[in-house]
PDB file of N, CA and C in Angstrom:
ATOM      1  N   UNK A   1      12.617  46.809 -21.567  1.00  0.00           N
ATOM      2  CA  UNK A   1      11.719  47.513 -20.667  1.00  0.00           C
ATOM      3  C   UNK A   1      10.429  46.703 -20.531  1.00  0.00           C
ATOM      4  N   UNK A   2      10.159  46.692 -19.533  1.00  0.00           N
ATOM      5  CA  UNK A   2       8.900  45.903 -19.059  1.00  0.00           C
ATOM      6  C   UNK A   2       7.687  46.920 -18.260  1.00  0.00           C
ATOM      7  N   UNK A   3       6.370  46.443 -19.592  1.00  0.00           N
ATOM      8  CA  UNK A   3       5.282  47.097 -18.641  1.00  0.00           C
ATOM      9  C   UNK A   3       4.991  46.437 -17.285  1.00  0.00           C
ATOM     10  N   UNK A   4       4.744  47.696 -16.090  1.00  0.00           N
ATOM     11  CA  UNK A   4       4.029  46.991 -14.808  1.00  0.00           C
ATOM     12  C   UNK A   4       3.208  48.012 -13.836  1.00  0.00           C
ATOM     13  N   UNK A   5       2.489  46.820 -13.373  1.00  0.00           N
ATOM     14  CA  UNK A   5       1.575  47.340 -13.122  1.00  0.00           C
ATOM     15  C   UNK A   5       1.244  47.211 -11.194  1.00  0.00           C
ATOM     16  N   UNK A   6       1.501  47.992 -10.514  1.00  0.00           N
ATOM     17  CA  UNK A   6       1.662  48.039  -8.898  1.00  0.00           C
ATOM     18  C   UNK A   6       0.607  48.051  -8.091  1.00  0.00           C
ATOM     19  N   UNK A   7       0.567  47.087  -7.099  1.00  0.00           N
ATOM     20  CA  UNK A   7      -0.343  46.454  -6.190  1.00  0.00           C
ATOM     21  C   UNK A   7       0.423  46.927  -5.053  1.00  0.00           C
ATOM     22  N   UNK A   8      -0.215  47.375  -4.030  1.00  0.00           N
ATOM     23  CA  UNK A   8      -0.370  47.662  -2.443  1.00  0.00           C
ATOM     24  C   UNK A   8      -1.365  47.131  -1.573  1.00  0.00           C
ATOM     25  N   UNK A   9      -1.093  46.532  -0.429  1.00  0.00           N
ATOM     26  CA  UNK A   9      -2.011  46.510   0.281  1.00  0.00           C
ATOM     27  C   UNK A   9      -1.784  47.020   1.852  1.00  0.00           C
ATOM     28  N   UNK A  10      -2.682  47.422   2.956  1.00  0.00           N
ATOM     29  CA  UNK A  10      -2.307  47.945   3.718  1.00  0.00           C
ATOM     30  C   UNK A  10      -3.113  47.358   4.878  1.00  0.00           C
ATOM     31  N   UNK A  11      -2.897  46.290   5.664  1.00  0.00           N
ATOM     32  CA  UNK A  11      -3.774  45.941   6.587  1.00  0.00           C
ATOM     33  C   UNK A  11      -4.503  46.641   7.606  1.00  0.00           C
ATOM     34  N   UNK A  12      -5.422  46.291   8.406  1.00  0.00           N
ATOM     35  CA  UNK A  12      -5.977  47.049   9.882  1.00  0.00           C
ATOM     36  C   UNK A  12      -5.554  46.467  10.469  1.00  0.00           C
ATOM     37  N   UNK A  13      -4.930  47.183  11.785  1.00  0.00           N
ATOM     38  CA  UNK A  13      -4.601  46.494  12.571  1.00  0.00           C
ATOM     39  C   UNK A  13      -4.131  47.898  13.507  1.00  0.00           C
ATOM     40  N   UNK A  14      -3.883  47.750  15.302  1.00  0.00           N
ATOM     41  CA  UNK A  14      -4.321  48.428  16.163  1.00  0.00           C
ATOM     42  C   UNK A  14      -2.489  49.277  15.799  1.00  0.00           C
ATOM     43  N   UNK A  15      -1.758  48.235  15.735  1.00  0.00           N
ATOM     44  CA  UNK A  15      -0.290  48.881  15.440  1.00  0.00           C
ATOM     45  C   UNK A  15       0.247  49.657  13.973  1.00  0.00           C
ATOM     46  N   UNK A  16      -0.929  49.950  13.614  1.00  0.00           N
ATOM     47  CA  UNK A  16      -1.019  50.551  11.731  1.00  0.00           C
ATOM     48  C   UNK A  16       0.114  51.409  11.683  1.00  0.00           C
ATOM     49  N   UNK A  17       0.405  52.142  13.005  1.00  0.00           N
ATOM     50  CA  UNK A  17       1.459  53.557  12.570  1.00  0.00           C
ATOM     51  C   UNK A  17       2.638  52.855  12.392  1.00  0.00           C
ATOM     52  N   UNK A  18       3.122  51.479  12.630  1.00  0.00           N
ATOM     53  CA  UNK A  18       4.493  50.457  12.962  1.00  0.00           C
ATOM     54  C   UNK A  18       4.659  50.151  11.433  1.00  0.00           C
ATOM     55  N   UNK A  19       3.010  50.240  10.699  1.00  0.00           N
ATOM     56  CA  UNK A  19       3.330  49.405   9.335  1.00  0.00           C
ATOM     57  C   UNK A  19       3.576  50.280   8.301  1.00  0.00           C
ATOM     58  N   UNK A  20       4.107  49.603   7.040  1.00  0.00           N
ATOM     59  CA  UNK A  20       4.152  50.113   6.015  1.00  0.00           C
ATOM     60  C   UNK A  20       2.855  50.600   5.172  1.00  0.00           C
ATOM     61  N   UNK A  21       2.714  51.973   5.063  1.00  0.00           N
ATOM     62  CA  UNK A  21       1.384  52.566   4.226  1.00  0.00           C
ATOM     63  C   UNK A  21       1.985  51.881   2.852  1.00  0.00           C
ATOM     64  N   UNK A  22       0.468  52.149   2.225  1.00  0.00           N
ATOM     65  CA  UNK A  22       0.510  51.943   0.947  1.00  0.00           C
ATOM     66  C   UNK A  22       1.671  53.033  -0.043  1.00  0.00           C
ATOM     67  N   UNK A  23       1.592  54.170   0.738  1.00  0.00           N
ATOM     68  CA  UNK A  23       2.781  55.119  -0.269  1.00  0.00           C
ATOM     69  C   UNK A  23       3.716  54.577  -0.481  1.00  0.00           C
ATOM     70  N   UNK A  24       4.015  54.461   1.397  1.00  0.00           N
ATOM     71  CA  UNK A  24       5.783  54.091   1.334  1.00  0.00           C
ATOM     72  C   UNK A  24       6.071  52.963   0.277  1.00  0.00           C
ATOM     73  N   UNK A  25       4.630  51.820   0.032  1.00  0.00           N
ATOM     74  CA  UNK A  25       4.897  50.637  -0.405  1.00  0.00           C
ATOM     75  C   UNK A  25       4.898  50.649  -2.606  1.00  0.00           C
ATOM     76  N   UNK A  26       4.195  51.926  -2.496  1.00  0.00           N
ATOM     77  CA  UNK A  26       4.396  52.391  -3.888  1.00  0.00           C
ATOM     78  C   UNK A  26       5.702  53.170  -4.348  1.00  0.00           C
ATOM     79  N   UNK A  27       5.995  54.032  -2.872  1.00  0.00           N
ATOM     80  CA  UNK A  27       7.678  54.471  -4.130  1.00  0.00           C
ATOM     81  C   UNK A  27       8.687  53.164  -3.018  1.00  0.00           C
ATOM     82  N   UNK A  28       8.299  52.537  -2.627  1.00  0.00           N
ATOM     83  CA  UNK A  28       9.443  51.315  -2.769  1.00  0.00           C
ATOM     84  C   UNK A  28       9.322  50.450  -4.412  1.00  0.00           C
ATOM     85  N   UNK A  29       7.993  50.035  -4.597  1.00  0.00           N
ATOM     86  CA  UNK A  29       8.140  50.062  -5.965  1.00  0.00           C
ATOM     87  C   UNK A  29       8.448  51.024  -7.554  1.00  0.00           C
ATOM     88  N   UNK A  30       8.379  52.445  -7.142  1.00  0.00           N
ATOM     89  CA  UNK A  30       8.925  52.840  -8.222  1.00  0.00           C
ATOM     90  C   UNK A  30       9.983  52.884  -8.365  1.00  0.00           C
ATOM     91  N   UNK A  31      10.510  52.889  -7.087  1.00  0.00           N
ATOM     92  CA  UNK A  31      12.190  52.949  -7.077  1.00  0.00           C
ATOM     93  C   UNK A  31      12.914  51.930  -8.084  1.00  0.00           C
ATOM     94  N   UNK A  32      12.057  50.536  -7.570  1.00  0.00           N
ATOM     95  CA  UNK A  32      12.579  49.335  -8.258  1.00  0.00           C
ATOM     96  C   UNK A  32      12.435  49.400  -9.740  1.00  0.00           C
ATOM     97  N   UNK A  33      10.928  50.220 -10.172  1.00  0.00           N
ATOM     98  CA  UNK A  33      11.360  50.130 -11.541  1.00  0.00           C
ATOM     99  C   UNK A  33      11.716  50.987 -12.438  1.00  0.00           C
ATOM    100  N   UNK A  34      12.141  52.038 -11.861  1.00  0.00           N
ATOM    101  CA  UNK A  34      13.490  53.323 -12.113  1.00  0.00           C
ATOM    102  C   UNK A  34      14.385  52.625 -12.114  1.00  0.00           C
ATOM    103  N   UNK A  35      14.903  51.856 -10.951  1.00  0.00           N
ATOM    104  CA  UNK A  35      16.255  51.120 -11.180  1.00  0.00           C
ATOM    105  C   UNK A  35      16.402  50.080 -12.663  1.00  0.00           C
ATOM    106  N   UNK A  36      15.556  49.197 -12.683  1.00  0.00           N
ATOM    107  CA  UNK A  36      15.023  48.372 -13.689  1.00  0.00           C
ATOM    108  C   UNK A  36      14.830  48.473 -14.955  1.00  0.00           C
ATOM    109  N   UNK A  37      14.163  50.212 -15.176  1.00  0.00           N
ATOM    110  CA  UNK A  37      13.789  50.779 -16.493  1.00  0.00           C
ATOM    111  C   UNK A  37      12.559  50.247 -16.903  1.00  0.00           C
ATOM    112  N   UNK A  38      11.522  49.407 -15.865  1.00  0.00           N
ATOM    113  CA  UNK A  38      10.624  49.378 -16.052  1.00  0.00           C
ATOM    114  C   UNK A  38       9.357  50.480 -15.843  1.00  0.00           C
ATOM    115  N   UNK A  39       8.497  50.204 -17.634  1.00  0.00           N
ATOM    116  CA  UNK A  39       7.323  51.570 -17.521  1.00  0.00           C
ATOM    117  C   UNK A  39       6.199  50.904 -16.418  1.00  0.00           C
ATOM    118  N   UNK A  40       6.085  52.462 -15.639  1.00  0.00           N
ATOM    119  CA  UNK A  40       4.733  52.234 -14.292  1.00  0.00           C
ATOM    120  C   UNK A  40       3.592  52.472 -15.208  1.00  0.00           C
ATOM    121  N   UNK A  41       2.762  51.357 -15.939  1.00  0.00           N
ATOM    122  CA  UNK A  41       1.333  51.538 -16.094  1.00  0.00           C
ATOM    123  C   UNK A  41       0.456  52.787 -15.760  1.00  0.00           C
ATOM    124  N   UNK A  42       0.049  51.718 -14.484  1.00  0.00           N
ATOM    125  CA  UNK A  42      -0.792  51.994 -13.511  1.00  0.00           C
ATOM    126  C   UNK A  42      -0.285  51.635 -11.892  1.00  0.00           C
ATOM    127  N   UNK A  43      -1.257  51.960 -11.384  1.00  0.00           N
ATOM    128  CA  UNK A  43      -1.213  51.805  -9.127  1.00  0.00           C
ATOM    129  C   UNK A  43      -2.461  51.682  -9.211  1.00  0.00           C
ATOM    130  N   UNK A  44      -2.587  50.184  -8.369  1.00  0.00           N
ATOM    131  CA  UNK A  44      -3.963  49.912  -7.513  1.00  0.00           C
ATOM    132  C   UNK A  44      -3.199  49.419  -6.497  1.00  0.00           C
ATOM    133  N   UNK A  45      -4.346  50.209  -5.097  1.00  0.00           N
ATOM    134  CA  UNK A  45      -4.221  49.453  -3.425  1.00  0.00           C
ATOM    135  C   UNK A  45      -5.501  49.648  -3.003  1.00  0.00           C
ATOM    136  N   UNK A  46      -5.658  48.410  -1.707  1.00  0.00           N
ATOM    137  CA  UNK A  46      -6.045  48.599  -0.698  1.00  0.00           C
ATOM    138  C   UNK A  46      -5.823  48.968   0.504  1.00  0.00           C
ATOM    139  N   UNK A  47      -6.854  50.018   1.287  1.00  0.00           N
ATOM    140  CA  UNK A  47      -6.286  50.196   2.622  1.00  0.00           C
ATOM    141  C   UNK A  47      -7.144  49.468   3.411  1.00  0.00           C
ATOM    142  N   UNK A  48      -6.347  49.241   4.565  1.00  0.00           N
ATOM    143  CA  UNK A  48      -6.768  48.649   5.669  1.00  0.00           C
ATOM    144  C   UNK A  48      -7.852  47.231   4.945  1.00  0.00           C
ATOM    145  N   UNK A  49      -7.670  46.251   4.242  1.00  0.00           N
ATOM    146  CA  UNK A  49      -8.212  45.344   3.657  1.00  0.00           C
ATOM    147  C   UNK A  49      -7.204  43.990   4.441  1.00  0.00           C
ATOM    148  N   UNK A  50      -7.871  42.934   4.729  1.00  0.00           N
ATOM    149  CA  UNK A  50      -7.248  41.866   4.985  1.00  0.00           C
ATOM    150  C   UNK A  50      -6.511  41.298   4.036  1.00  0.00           C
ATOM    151  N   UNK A  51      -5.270  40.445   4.274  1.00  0.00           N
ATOM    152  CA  UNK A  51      -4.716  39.439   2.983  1.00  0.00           C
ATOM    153  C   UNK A  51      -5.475  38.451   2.737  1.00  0.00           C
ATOM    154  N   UNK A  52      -6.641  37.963   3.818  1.00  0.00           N
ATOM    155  CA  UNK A  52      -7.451  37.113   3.671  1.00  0.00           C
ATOM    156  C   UNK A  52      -8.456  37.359   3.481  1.00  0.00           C
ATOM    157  N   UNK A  53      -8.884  38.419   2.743  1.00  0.00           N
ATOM    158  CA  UNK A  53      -9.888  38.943   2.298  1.00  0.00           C
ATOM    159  C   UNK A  53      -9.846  39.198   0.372  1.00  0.00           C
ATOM    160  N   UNK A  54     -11.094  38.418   0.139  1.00  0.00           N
ATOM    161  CA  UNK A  54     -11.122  37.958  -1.495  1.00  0.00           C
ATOM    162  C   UNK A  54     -11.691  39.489  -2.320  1.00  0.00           C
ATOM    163  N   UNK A  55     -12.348  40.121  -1.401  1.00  0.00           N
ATOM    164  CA  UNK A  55     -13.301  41.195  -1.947  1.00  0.00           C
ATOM    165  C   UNK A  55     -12.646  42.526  -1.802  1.00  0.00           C
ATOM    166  N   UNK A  56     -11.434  42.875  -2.469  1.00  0.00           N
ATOM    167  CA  UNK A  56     -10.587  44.114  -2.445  1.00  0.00           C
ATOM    168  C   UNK A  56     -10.671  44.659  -3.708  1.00  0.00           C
ATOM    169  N   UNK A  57     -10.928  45.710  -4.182  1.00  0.00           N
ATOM    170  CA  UNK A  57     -11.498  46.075  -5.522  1.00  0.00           C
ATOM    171  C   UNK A  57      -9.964  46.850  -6.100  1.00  0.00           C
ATOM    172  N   UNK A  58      -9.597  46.938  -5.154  1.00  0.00           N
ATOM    173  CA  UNK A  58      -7.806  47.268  -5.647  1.00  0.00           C
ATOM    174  C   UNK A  58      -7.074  46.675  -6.410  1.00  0.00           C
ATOM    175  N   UNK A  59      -7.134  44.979  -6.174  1.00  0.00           N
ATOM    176  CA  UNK A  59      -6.835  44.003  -6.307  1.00  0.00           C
ATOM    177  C   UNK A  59      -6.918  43.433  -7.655  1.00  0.00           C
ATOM    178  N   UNK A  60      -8.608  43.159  -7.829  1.00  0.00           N
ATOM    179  CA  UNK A  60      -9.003  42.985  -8.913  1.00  0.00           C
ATOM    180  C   UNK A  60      -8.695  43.820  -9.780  1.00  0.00           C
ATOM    181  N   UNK A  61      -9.260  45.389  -9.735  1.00  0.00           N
ATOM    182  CA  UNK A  61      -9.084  46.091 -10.667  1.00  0.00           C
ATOM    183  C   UNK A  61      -7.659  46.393 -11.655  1.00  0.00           C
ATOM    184  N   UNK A  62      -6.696  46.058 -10.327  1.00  0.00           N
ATOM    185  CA  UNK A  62      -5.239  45.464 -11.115  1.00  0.00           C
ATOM    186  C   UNK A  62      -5.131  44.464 -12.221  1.00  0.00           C
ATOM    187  N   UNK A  63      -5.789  43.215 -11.667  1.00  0.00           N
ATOM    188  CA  UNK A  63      -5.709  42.151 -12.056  1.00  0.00           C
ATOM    189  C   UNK A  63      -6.357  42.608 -13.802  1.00  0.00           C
ATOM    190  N   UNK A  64      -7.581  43.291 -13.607  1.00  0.00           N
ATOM    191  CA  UNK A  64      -8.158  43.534 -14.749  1.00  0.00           C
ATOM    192  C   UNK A  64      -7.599  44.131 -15.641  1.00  0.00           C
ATOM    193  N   UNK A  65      -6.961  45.467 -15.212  1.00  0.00           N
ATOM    194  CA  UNK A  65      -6.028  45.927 -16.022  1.00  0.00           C
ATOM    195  C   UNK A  65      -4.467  45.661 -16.551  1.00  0.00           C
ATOM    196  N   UNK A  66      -4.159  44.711 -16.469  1.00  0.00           N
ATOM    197  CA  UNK A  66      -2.893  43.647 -17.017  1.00  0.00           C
ATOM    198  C   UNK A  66      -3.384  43.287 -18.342  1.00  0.00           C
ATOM    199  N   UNK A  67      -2.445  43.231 -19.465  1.00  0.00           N
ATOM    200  CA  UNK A  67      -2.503  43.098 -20.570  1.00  0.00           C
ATOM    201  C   UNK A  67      -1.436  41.945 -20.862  1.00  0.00           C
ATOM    202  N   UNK A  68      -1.207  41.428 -21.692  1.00  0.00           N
ATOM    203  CA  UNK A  68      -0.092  40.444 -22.054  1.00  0.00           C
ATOM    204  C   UNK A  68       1.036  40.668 -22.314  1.00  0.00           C
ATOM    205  N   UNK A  69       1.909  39.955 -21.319  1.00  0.00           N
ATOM    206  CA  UNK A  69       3.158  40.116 -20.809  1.00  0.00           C
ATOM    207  C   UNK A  69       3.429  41.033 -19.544  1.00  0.00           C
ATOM    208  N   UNK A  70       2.234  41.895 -19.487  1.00  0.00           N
ATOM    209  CA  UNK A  70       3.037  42.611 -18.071  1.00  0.00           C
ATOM    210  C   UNK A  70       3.122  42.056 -16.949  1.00  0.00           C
ATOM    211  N   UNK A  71       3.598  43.148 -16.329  1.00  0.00           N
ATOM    212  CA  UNK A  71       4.129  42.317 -14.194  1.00  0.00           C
ATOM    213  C   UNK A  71       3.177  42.938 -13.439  1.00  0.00           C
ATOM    214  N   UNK A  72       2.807  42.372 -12.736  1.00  0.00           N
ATOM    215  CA  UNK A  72       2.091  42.598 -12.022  1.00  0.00           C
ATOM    216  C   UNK A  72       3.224  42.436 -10.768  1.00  0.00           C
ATOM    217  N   UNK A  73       3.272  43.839  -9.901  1.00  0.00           N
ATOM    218  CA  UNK A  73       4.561  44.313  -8.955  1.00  0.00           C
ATOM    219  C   UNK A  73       3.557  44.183  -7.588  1.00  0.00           C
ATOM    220  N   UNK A  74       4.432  43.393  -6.487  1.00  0.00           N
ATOM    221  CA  UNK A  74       3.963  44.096  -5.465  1.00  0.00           C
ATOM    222  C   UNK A  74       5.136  43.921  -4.564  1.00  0.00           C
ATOM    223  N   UNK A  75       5.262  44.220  -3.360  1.00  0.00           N
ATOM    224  CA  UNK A  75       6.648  44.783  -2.502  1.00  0.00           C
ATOM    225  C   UNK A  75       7.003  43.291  -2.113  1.00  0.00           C
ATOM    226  N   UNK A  76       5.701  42.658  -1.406  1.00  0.00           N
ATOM    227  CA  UNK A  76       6.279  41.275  -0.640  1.00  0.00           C
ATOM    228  C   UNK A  76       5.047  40.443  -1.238  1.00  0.00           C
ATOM    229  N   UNK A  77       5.250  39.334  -0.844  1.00  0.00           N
ATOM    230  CA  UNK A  77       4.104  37.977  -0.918  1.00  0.00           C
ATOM    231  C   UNK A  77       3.014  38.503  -0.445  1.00  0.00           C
ATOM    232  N   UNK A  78       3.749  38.949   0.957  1.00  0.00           N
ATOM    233  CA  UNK A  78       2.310  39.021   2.059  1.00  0.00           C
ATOM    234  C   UNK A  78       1.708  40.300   1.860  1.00  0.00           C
ATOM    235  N   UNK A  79       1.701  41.211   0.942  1.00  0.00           N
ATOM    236  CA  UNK A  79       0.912  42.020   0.585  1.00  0.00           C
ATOM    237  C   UNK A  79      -0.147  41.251  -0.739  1.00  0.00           C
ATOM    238  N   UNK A  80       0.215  40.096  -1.409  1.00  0.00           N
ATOM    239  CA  UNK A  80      -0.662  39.651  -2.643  1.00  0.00           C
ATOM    240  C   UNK A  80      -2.118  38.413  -1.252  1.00  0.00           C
ATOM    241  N   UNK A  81      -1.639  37.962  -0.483  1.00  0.00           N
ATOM    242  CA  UNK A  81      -2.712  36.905   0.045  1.00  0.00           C
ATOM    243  C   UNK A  81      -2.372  36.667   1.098  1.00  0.00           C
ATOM    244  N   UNK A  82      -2.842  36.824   2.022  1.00  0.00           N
ATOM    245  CA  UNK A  82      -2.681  35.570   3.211  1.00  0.00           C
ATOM    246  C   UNK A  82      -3.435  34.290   3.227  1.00  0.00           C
ATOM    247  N   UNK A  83      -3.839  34.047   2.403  1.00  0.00           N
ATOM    248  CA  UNK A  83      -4.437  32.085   2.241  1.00  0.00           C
ATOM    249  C   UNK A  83      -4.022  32.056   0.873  1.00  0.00           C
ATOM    250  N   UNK A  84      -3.304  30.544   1.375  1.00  0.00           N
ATOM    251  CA  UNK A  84      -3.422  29.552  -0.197  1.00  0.00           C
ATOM    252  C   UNK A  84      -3.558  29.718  -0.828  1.00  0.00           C
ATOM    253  N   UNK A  85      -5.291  29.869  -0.579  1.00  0.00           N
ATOM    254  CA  UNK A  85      -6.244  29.177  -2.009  1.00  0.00           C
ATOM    255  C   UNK A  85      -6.324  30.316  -2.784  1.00  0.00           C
ATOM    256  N   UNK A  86      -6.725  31.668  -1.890  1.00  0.00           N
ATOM    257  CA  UNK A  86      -6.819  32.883  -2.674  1.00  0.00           C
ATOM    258  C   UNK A  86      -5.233  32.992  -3.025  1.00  0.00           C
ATOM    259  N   UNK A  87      -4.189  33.023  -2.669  1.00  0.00           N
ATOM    260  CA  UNK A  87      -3.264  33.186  -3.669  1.00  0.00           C
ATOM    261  C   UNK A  87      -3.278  32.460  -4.907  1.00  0.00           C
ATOM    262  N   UNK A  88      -3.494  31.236  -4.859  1.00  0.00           N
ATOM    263  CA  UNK A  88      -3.343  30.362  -6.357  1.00  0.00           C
ATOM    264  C   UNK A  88      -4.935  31.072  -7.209  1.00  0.00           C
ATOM    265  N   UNK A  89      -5.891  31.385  -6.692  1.00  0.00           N
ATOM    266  CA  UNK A  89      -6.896  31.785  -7.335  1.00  0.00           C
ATOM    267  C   UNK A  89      -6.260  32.735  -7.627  1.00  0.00           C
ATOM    268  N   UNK A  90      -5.480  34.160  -7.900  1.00  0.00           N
ATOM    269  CA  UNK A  90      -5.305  35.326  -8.191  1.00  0.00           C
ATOM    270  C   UNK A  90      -4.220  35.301  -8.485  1.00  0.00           C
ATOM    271  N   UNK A  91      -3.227  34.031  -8.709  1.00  0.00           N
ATOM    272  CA  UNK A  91      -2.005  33.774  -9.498  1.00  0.00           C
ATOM    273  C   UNK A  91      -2.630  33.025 -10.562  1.00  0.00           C
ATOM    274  N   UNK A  92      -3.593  32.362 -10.398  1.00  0.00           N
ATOM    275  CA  UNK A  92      -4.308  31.809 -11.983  1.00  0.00           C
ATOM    276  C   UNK A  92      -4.702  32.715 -12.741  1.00  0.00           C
ATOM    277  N   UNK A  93      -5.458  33.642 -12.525  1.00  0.00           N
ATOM    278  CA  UNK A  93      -6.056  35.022 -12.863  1.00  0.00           C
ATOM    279  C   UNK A  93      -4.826  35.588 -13.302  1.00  0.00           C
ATOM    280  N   UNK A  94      -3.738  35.834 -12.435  1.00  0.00           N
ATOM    281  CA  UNK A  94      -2.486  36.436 -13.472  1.00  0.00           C
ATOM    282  C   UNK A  94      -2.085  36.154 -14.769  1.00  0.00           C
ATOM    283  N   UNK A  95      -2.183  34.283 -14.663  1.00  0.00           N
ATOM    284  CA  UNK A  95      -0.992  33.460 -15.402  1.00  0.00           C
ATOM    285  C   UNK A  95      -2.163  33.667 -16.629  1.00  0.00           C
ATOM    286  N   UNK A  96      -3.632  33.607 -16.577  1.00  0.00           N
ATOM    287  CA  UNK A  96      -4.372  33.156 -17.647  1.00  0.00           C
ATOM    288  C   UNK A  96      -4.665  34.365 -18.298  1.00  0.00           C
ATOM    289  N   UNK A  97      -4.056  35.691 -18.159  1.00  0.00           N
ATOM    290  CA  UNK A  97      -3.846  36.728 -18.683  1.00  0.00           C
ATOM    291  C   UNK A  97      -2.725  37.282 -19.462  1.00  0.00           C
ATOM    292  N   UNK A  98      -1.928  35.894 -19.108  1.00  0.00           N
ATOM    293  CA  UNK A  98      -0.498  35.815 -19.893  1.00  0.00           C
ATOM    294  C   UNK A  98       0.828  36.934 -19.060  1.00  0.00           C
ATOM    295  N   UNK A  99       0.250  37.004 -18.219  1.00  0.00           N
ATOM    296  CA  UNK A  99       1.703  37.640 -16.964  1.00  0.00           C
ATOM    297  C   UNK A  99       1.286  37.262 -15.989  1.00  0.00           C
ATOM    298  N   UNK A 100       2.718  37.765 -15.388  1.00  0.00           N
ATOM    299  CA  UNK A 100       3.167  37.370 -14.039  1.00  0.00           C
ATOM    300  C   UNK A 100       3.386  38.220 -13.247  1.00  0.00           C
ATOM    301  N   UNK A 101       3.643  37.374 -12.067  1.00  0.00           N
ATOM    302  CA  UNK A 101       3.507  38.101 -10.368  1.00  0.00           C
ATOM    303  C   UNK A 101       4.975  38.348  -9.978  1.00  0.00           C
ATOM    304  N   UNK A 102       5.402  39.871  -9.354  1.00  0.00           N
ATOM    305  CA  UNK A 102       6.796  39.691  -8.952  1.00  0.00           C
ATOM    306  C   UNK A 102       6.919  40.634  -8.048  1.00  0.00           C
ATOM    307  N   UNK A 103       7.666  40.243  -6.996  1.00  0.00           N
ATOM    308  CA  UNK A 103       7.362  40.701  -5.515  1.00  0.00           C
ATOM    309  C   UNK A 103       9.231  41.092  -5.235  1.00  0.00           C
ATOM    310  N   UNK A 104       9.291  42.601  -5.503  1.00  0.00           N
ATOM    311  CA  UNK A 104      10.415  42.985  -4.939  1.00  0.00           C
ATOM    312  C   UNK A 104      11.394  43.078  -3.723  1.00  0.00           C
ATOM    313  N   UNK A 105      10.724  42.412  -2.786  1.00  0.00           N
ATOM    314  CA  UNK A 105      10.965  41.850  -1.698  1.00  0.00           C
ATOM    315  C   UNK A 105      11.895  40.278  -1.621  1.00  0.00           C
ATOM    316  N   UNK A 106      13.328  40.325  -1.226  1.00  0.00           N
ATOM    317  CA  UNK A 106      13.595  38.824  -1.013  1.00  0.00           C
ATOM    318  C   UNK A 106      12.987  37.994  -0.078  1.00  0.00           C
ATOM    319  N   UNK A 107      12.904  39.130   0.753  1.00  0.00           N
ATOM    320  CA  UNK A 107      12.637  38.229   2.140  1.00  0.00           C
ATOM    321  C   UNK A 107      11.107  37.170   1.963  1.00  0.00           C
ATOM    322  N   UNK A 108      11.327  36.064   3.063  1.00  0.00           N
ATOM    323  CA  UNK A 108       9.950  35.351   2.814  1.00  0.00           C
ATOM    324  C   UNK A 108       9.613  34.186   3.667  1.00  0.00           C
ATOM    325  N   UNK A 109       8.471  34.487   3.889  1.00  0.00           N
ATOM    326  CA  UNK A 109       8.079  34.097   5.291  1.00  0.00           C
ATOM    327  C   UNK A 109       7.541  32.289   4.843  1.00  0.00           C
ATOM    328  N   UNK A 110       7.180  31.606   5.850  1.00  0.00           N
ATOM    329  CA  UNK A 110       6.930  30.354   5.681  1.00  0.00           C
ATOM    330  C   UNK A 110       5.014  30.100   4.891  1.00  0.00           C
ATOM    331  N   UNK A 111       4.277  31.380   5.192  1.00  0.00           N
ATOM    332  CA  UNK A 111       3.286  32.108   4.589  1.00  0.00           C
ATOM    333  C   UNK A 111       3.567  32.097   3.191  1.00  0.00           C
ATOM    334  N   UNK A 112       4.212  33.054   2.914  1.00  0.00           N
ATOM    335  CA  UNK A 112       4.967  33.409   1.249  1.00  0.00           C
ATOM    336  C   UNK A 112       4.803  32.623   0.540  1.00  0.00           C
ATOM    337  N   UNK A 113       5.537  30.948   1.243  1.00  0.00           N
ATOM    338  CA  UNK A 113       6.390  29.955   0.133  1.00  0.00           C
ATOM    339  C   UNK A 113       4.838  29.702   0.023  1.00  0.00           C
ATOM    340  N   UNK A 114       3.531  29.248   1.032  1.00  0.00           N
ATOM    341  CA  UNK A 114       2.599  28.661   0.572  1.00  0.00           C
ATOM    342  C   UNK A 114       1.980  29.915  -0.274  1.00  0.00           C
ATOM    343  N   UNK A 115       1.878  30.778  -0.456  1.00  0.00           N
ATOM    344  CA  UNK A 115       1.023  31.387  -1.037  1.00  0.00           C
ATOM    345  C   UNK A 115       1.642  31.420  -2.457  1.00  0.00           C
ATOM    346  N   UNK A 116       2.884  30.974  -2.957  1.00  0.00           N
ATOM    347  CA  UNK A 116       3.358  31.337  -4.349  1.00  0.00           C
ATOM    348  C   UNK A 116       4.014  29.811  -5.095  1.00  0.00           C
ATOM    349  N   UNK A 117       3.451  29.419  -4.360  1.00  0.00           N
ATOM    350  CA  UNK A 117       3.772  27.660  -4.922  1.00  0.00           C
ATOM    351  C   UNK A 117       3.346  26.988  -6.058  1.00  0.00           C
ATOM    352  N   UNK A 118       2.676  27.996  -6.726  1.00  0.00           N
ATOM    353  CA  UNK A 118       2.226  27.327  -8.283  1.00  0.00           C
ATOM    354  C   UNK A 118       3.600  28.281  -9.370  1.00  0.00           C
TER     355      UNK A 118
END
């Protein structure tokens, strides 16, 4: 059994009712770790926050609350960053806390691969 700990994010944008809320995007993750037998910590999200936006207190406050060895869960890539740099900045922040990032989502965009390349 693995502790984890669930990240959402929920962009703005004019087509919001098309997207996935943060709920739907939290029991898509509990589902996974019911299936899994992984224990749910905690839940941090943002709403309506950019992926390219560094200043999400959702985010961090996740990040903060990770202890050693847990997962840090989120549905897809493109809910952890839309830039690079802030992905490898907040996958360093994972790794130097002694866990990792894992995104229940296969699918993955040409975005994704750059944002999870370390």
């Amino acid at each position: 059994m693995a502790n984890v700990i669930l990240y959402a994010r929920f962009s703005p944008r004019p087509n919001s009712n098309e997207c996935d809320s943060v709920d739907k995007q939290i029991a898509e993750m509990e589902e996974y770790c019911l299936r899994y037998n992984h224990a749910v910590i905690a839940k941090f999200s943002d709403e309506a926050m950019s992926g390219s936006d560094a200043d999400r207190p959702g985010l961090w406050d996740c990040i903060y609350a990770l202890k050693k060895d847990y997962i840090m869960l989120i549905r897809s890539w493109d809910r952890l960053a839309r830039d690079s740099y802030l992905a490898e900045i907040i996958q360093m922040q994972v790794k130097k806390k002694g866990c990792t990032i894992l995104a229940i989502s296969q699918e993955s965009t040409s975005q994704d691969k750059l944002a999870r390349r370390l």
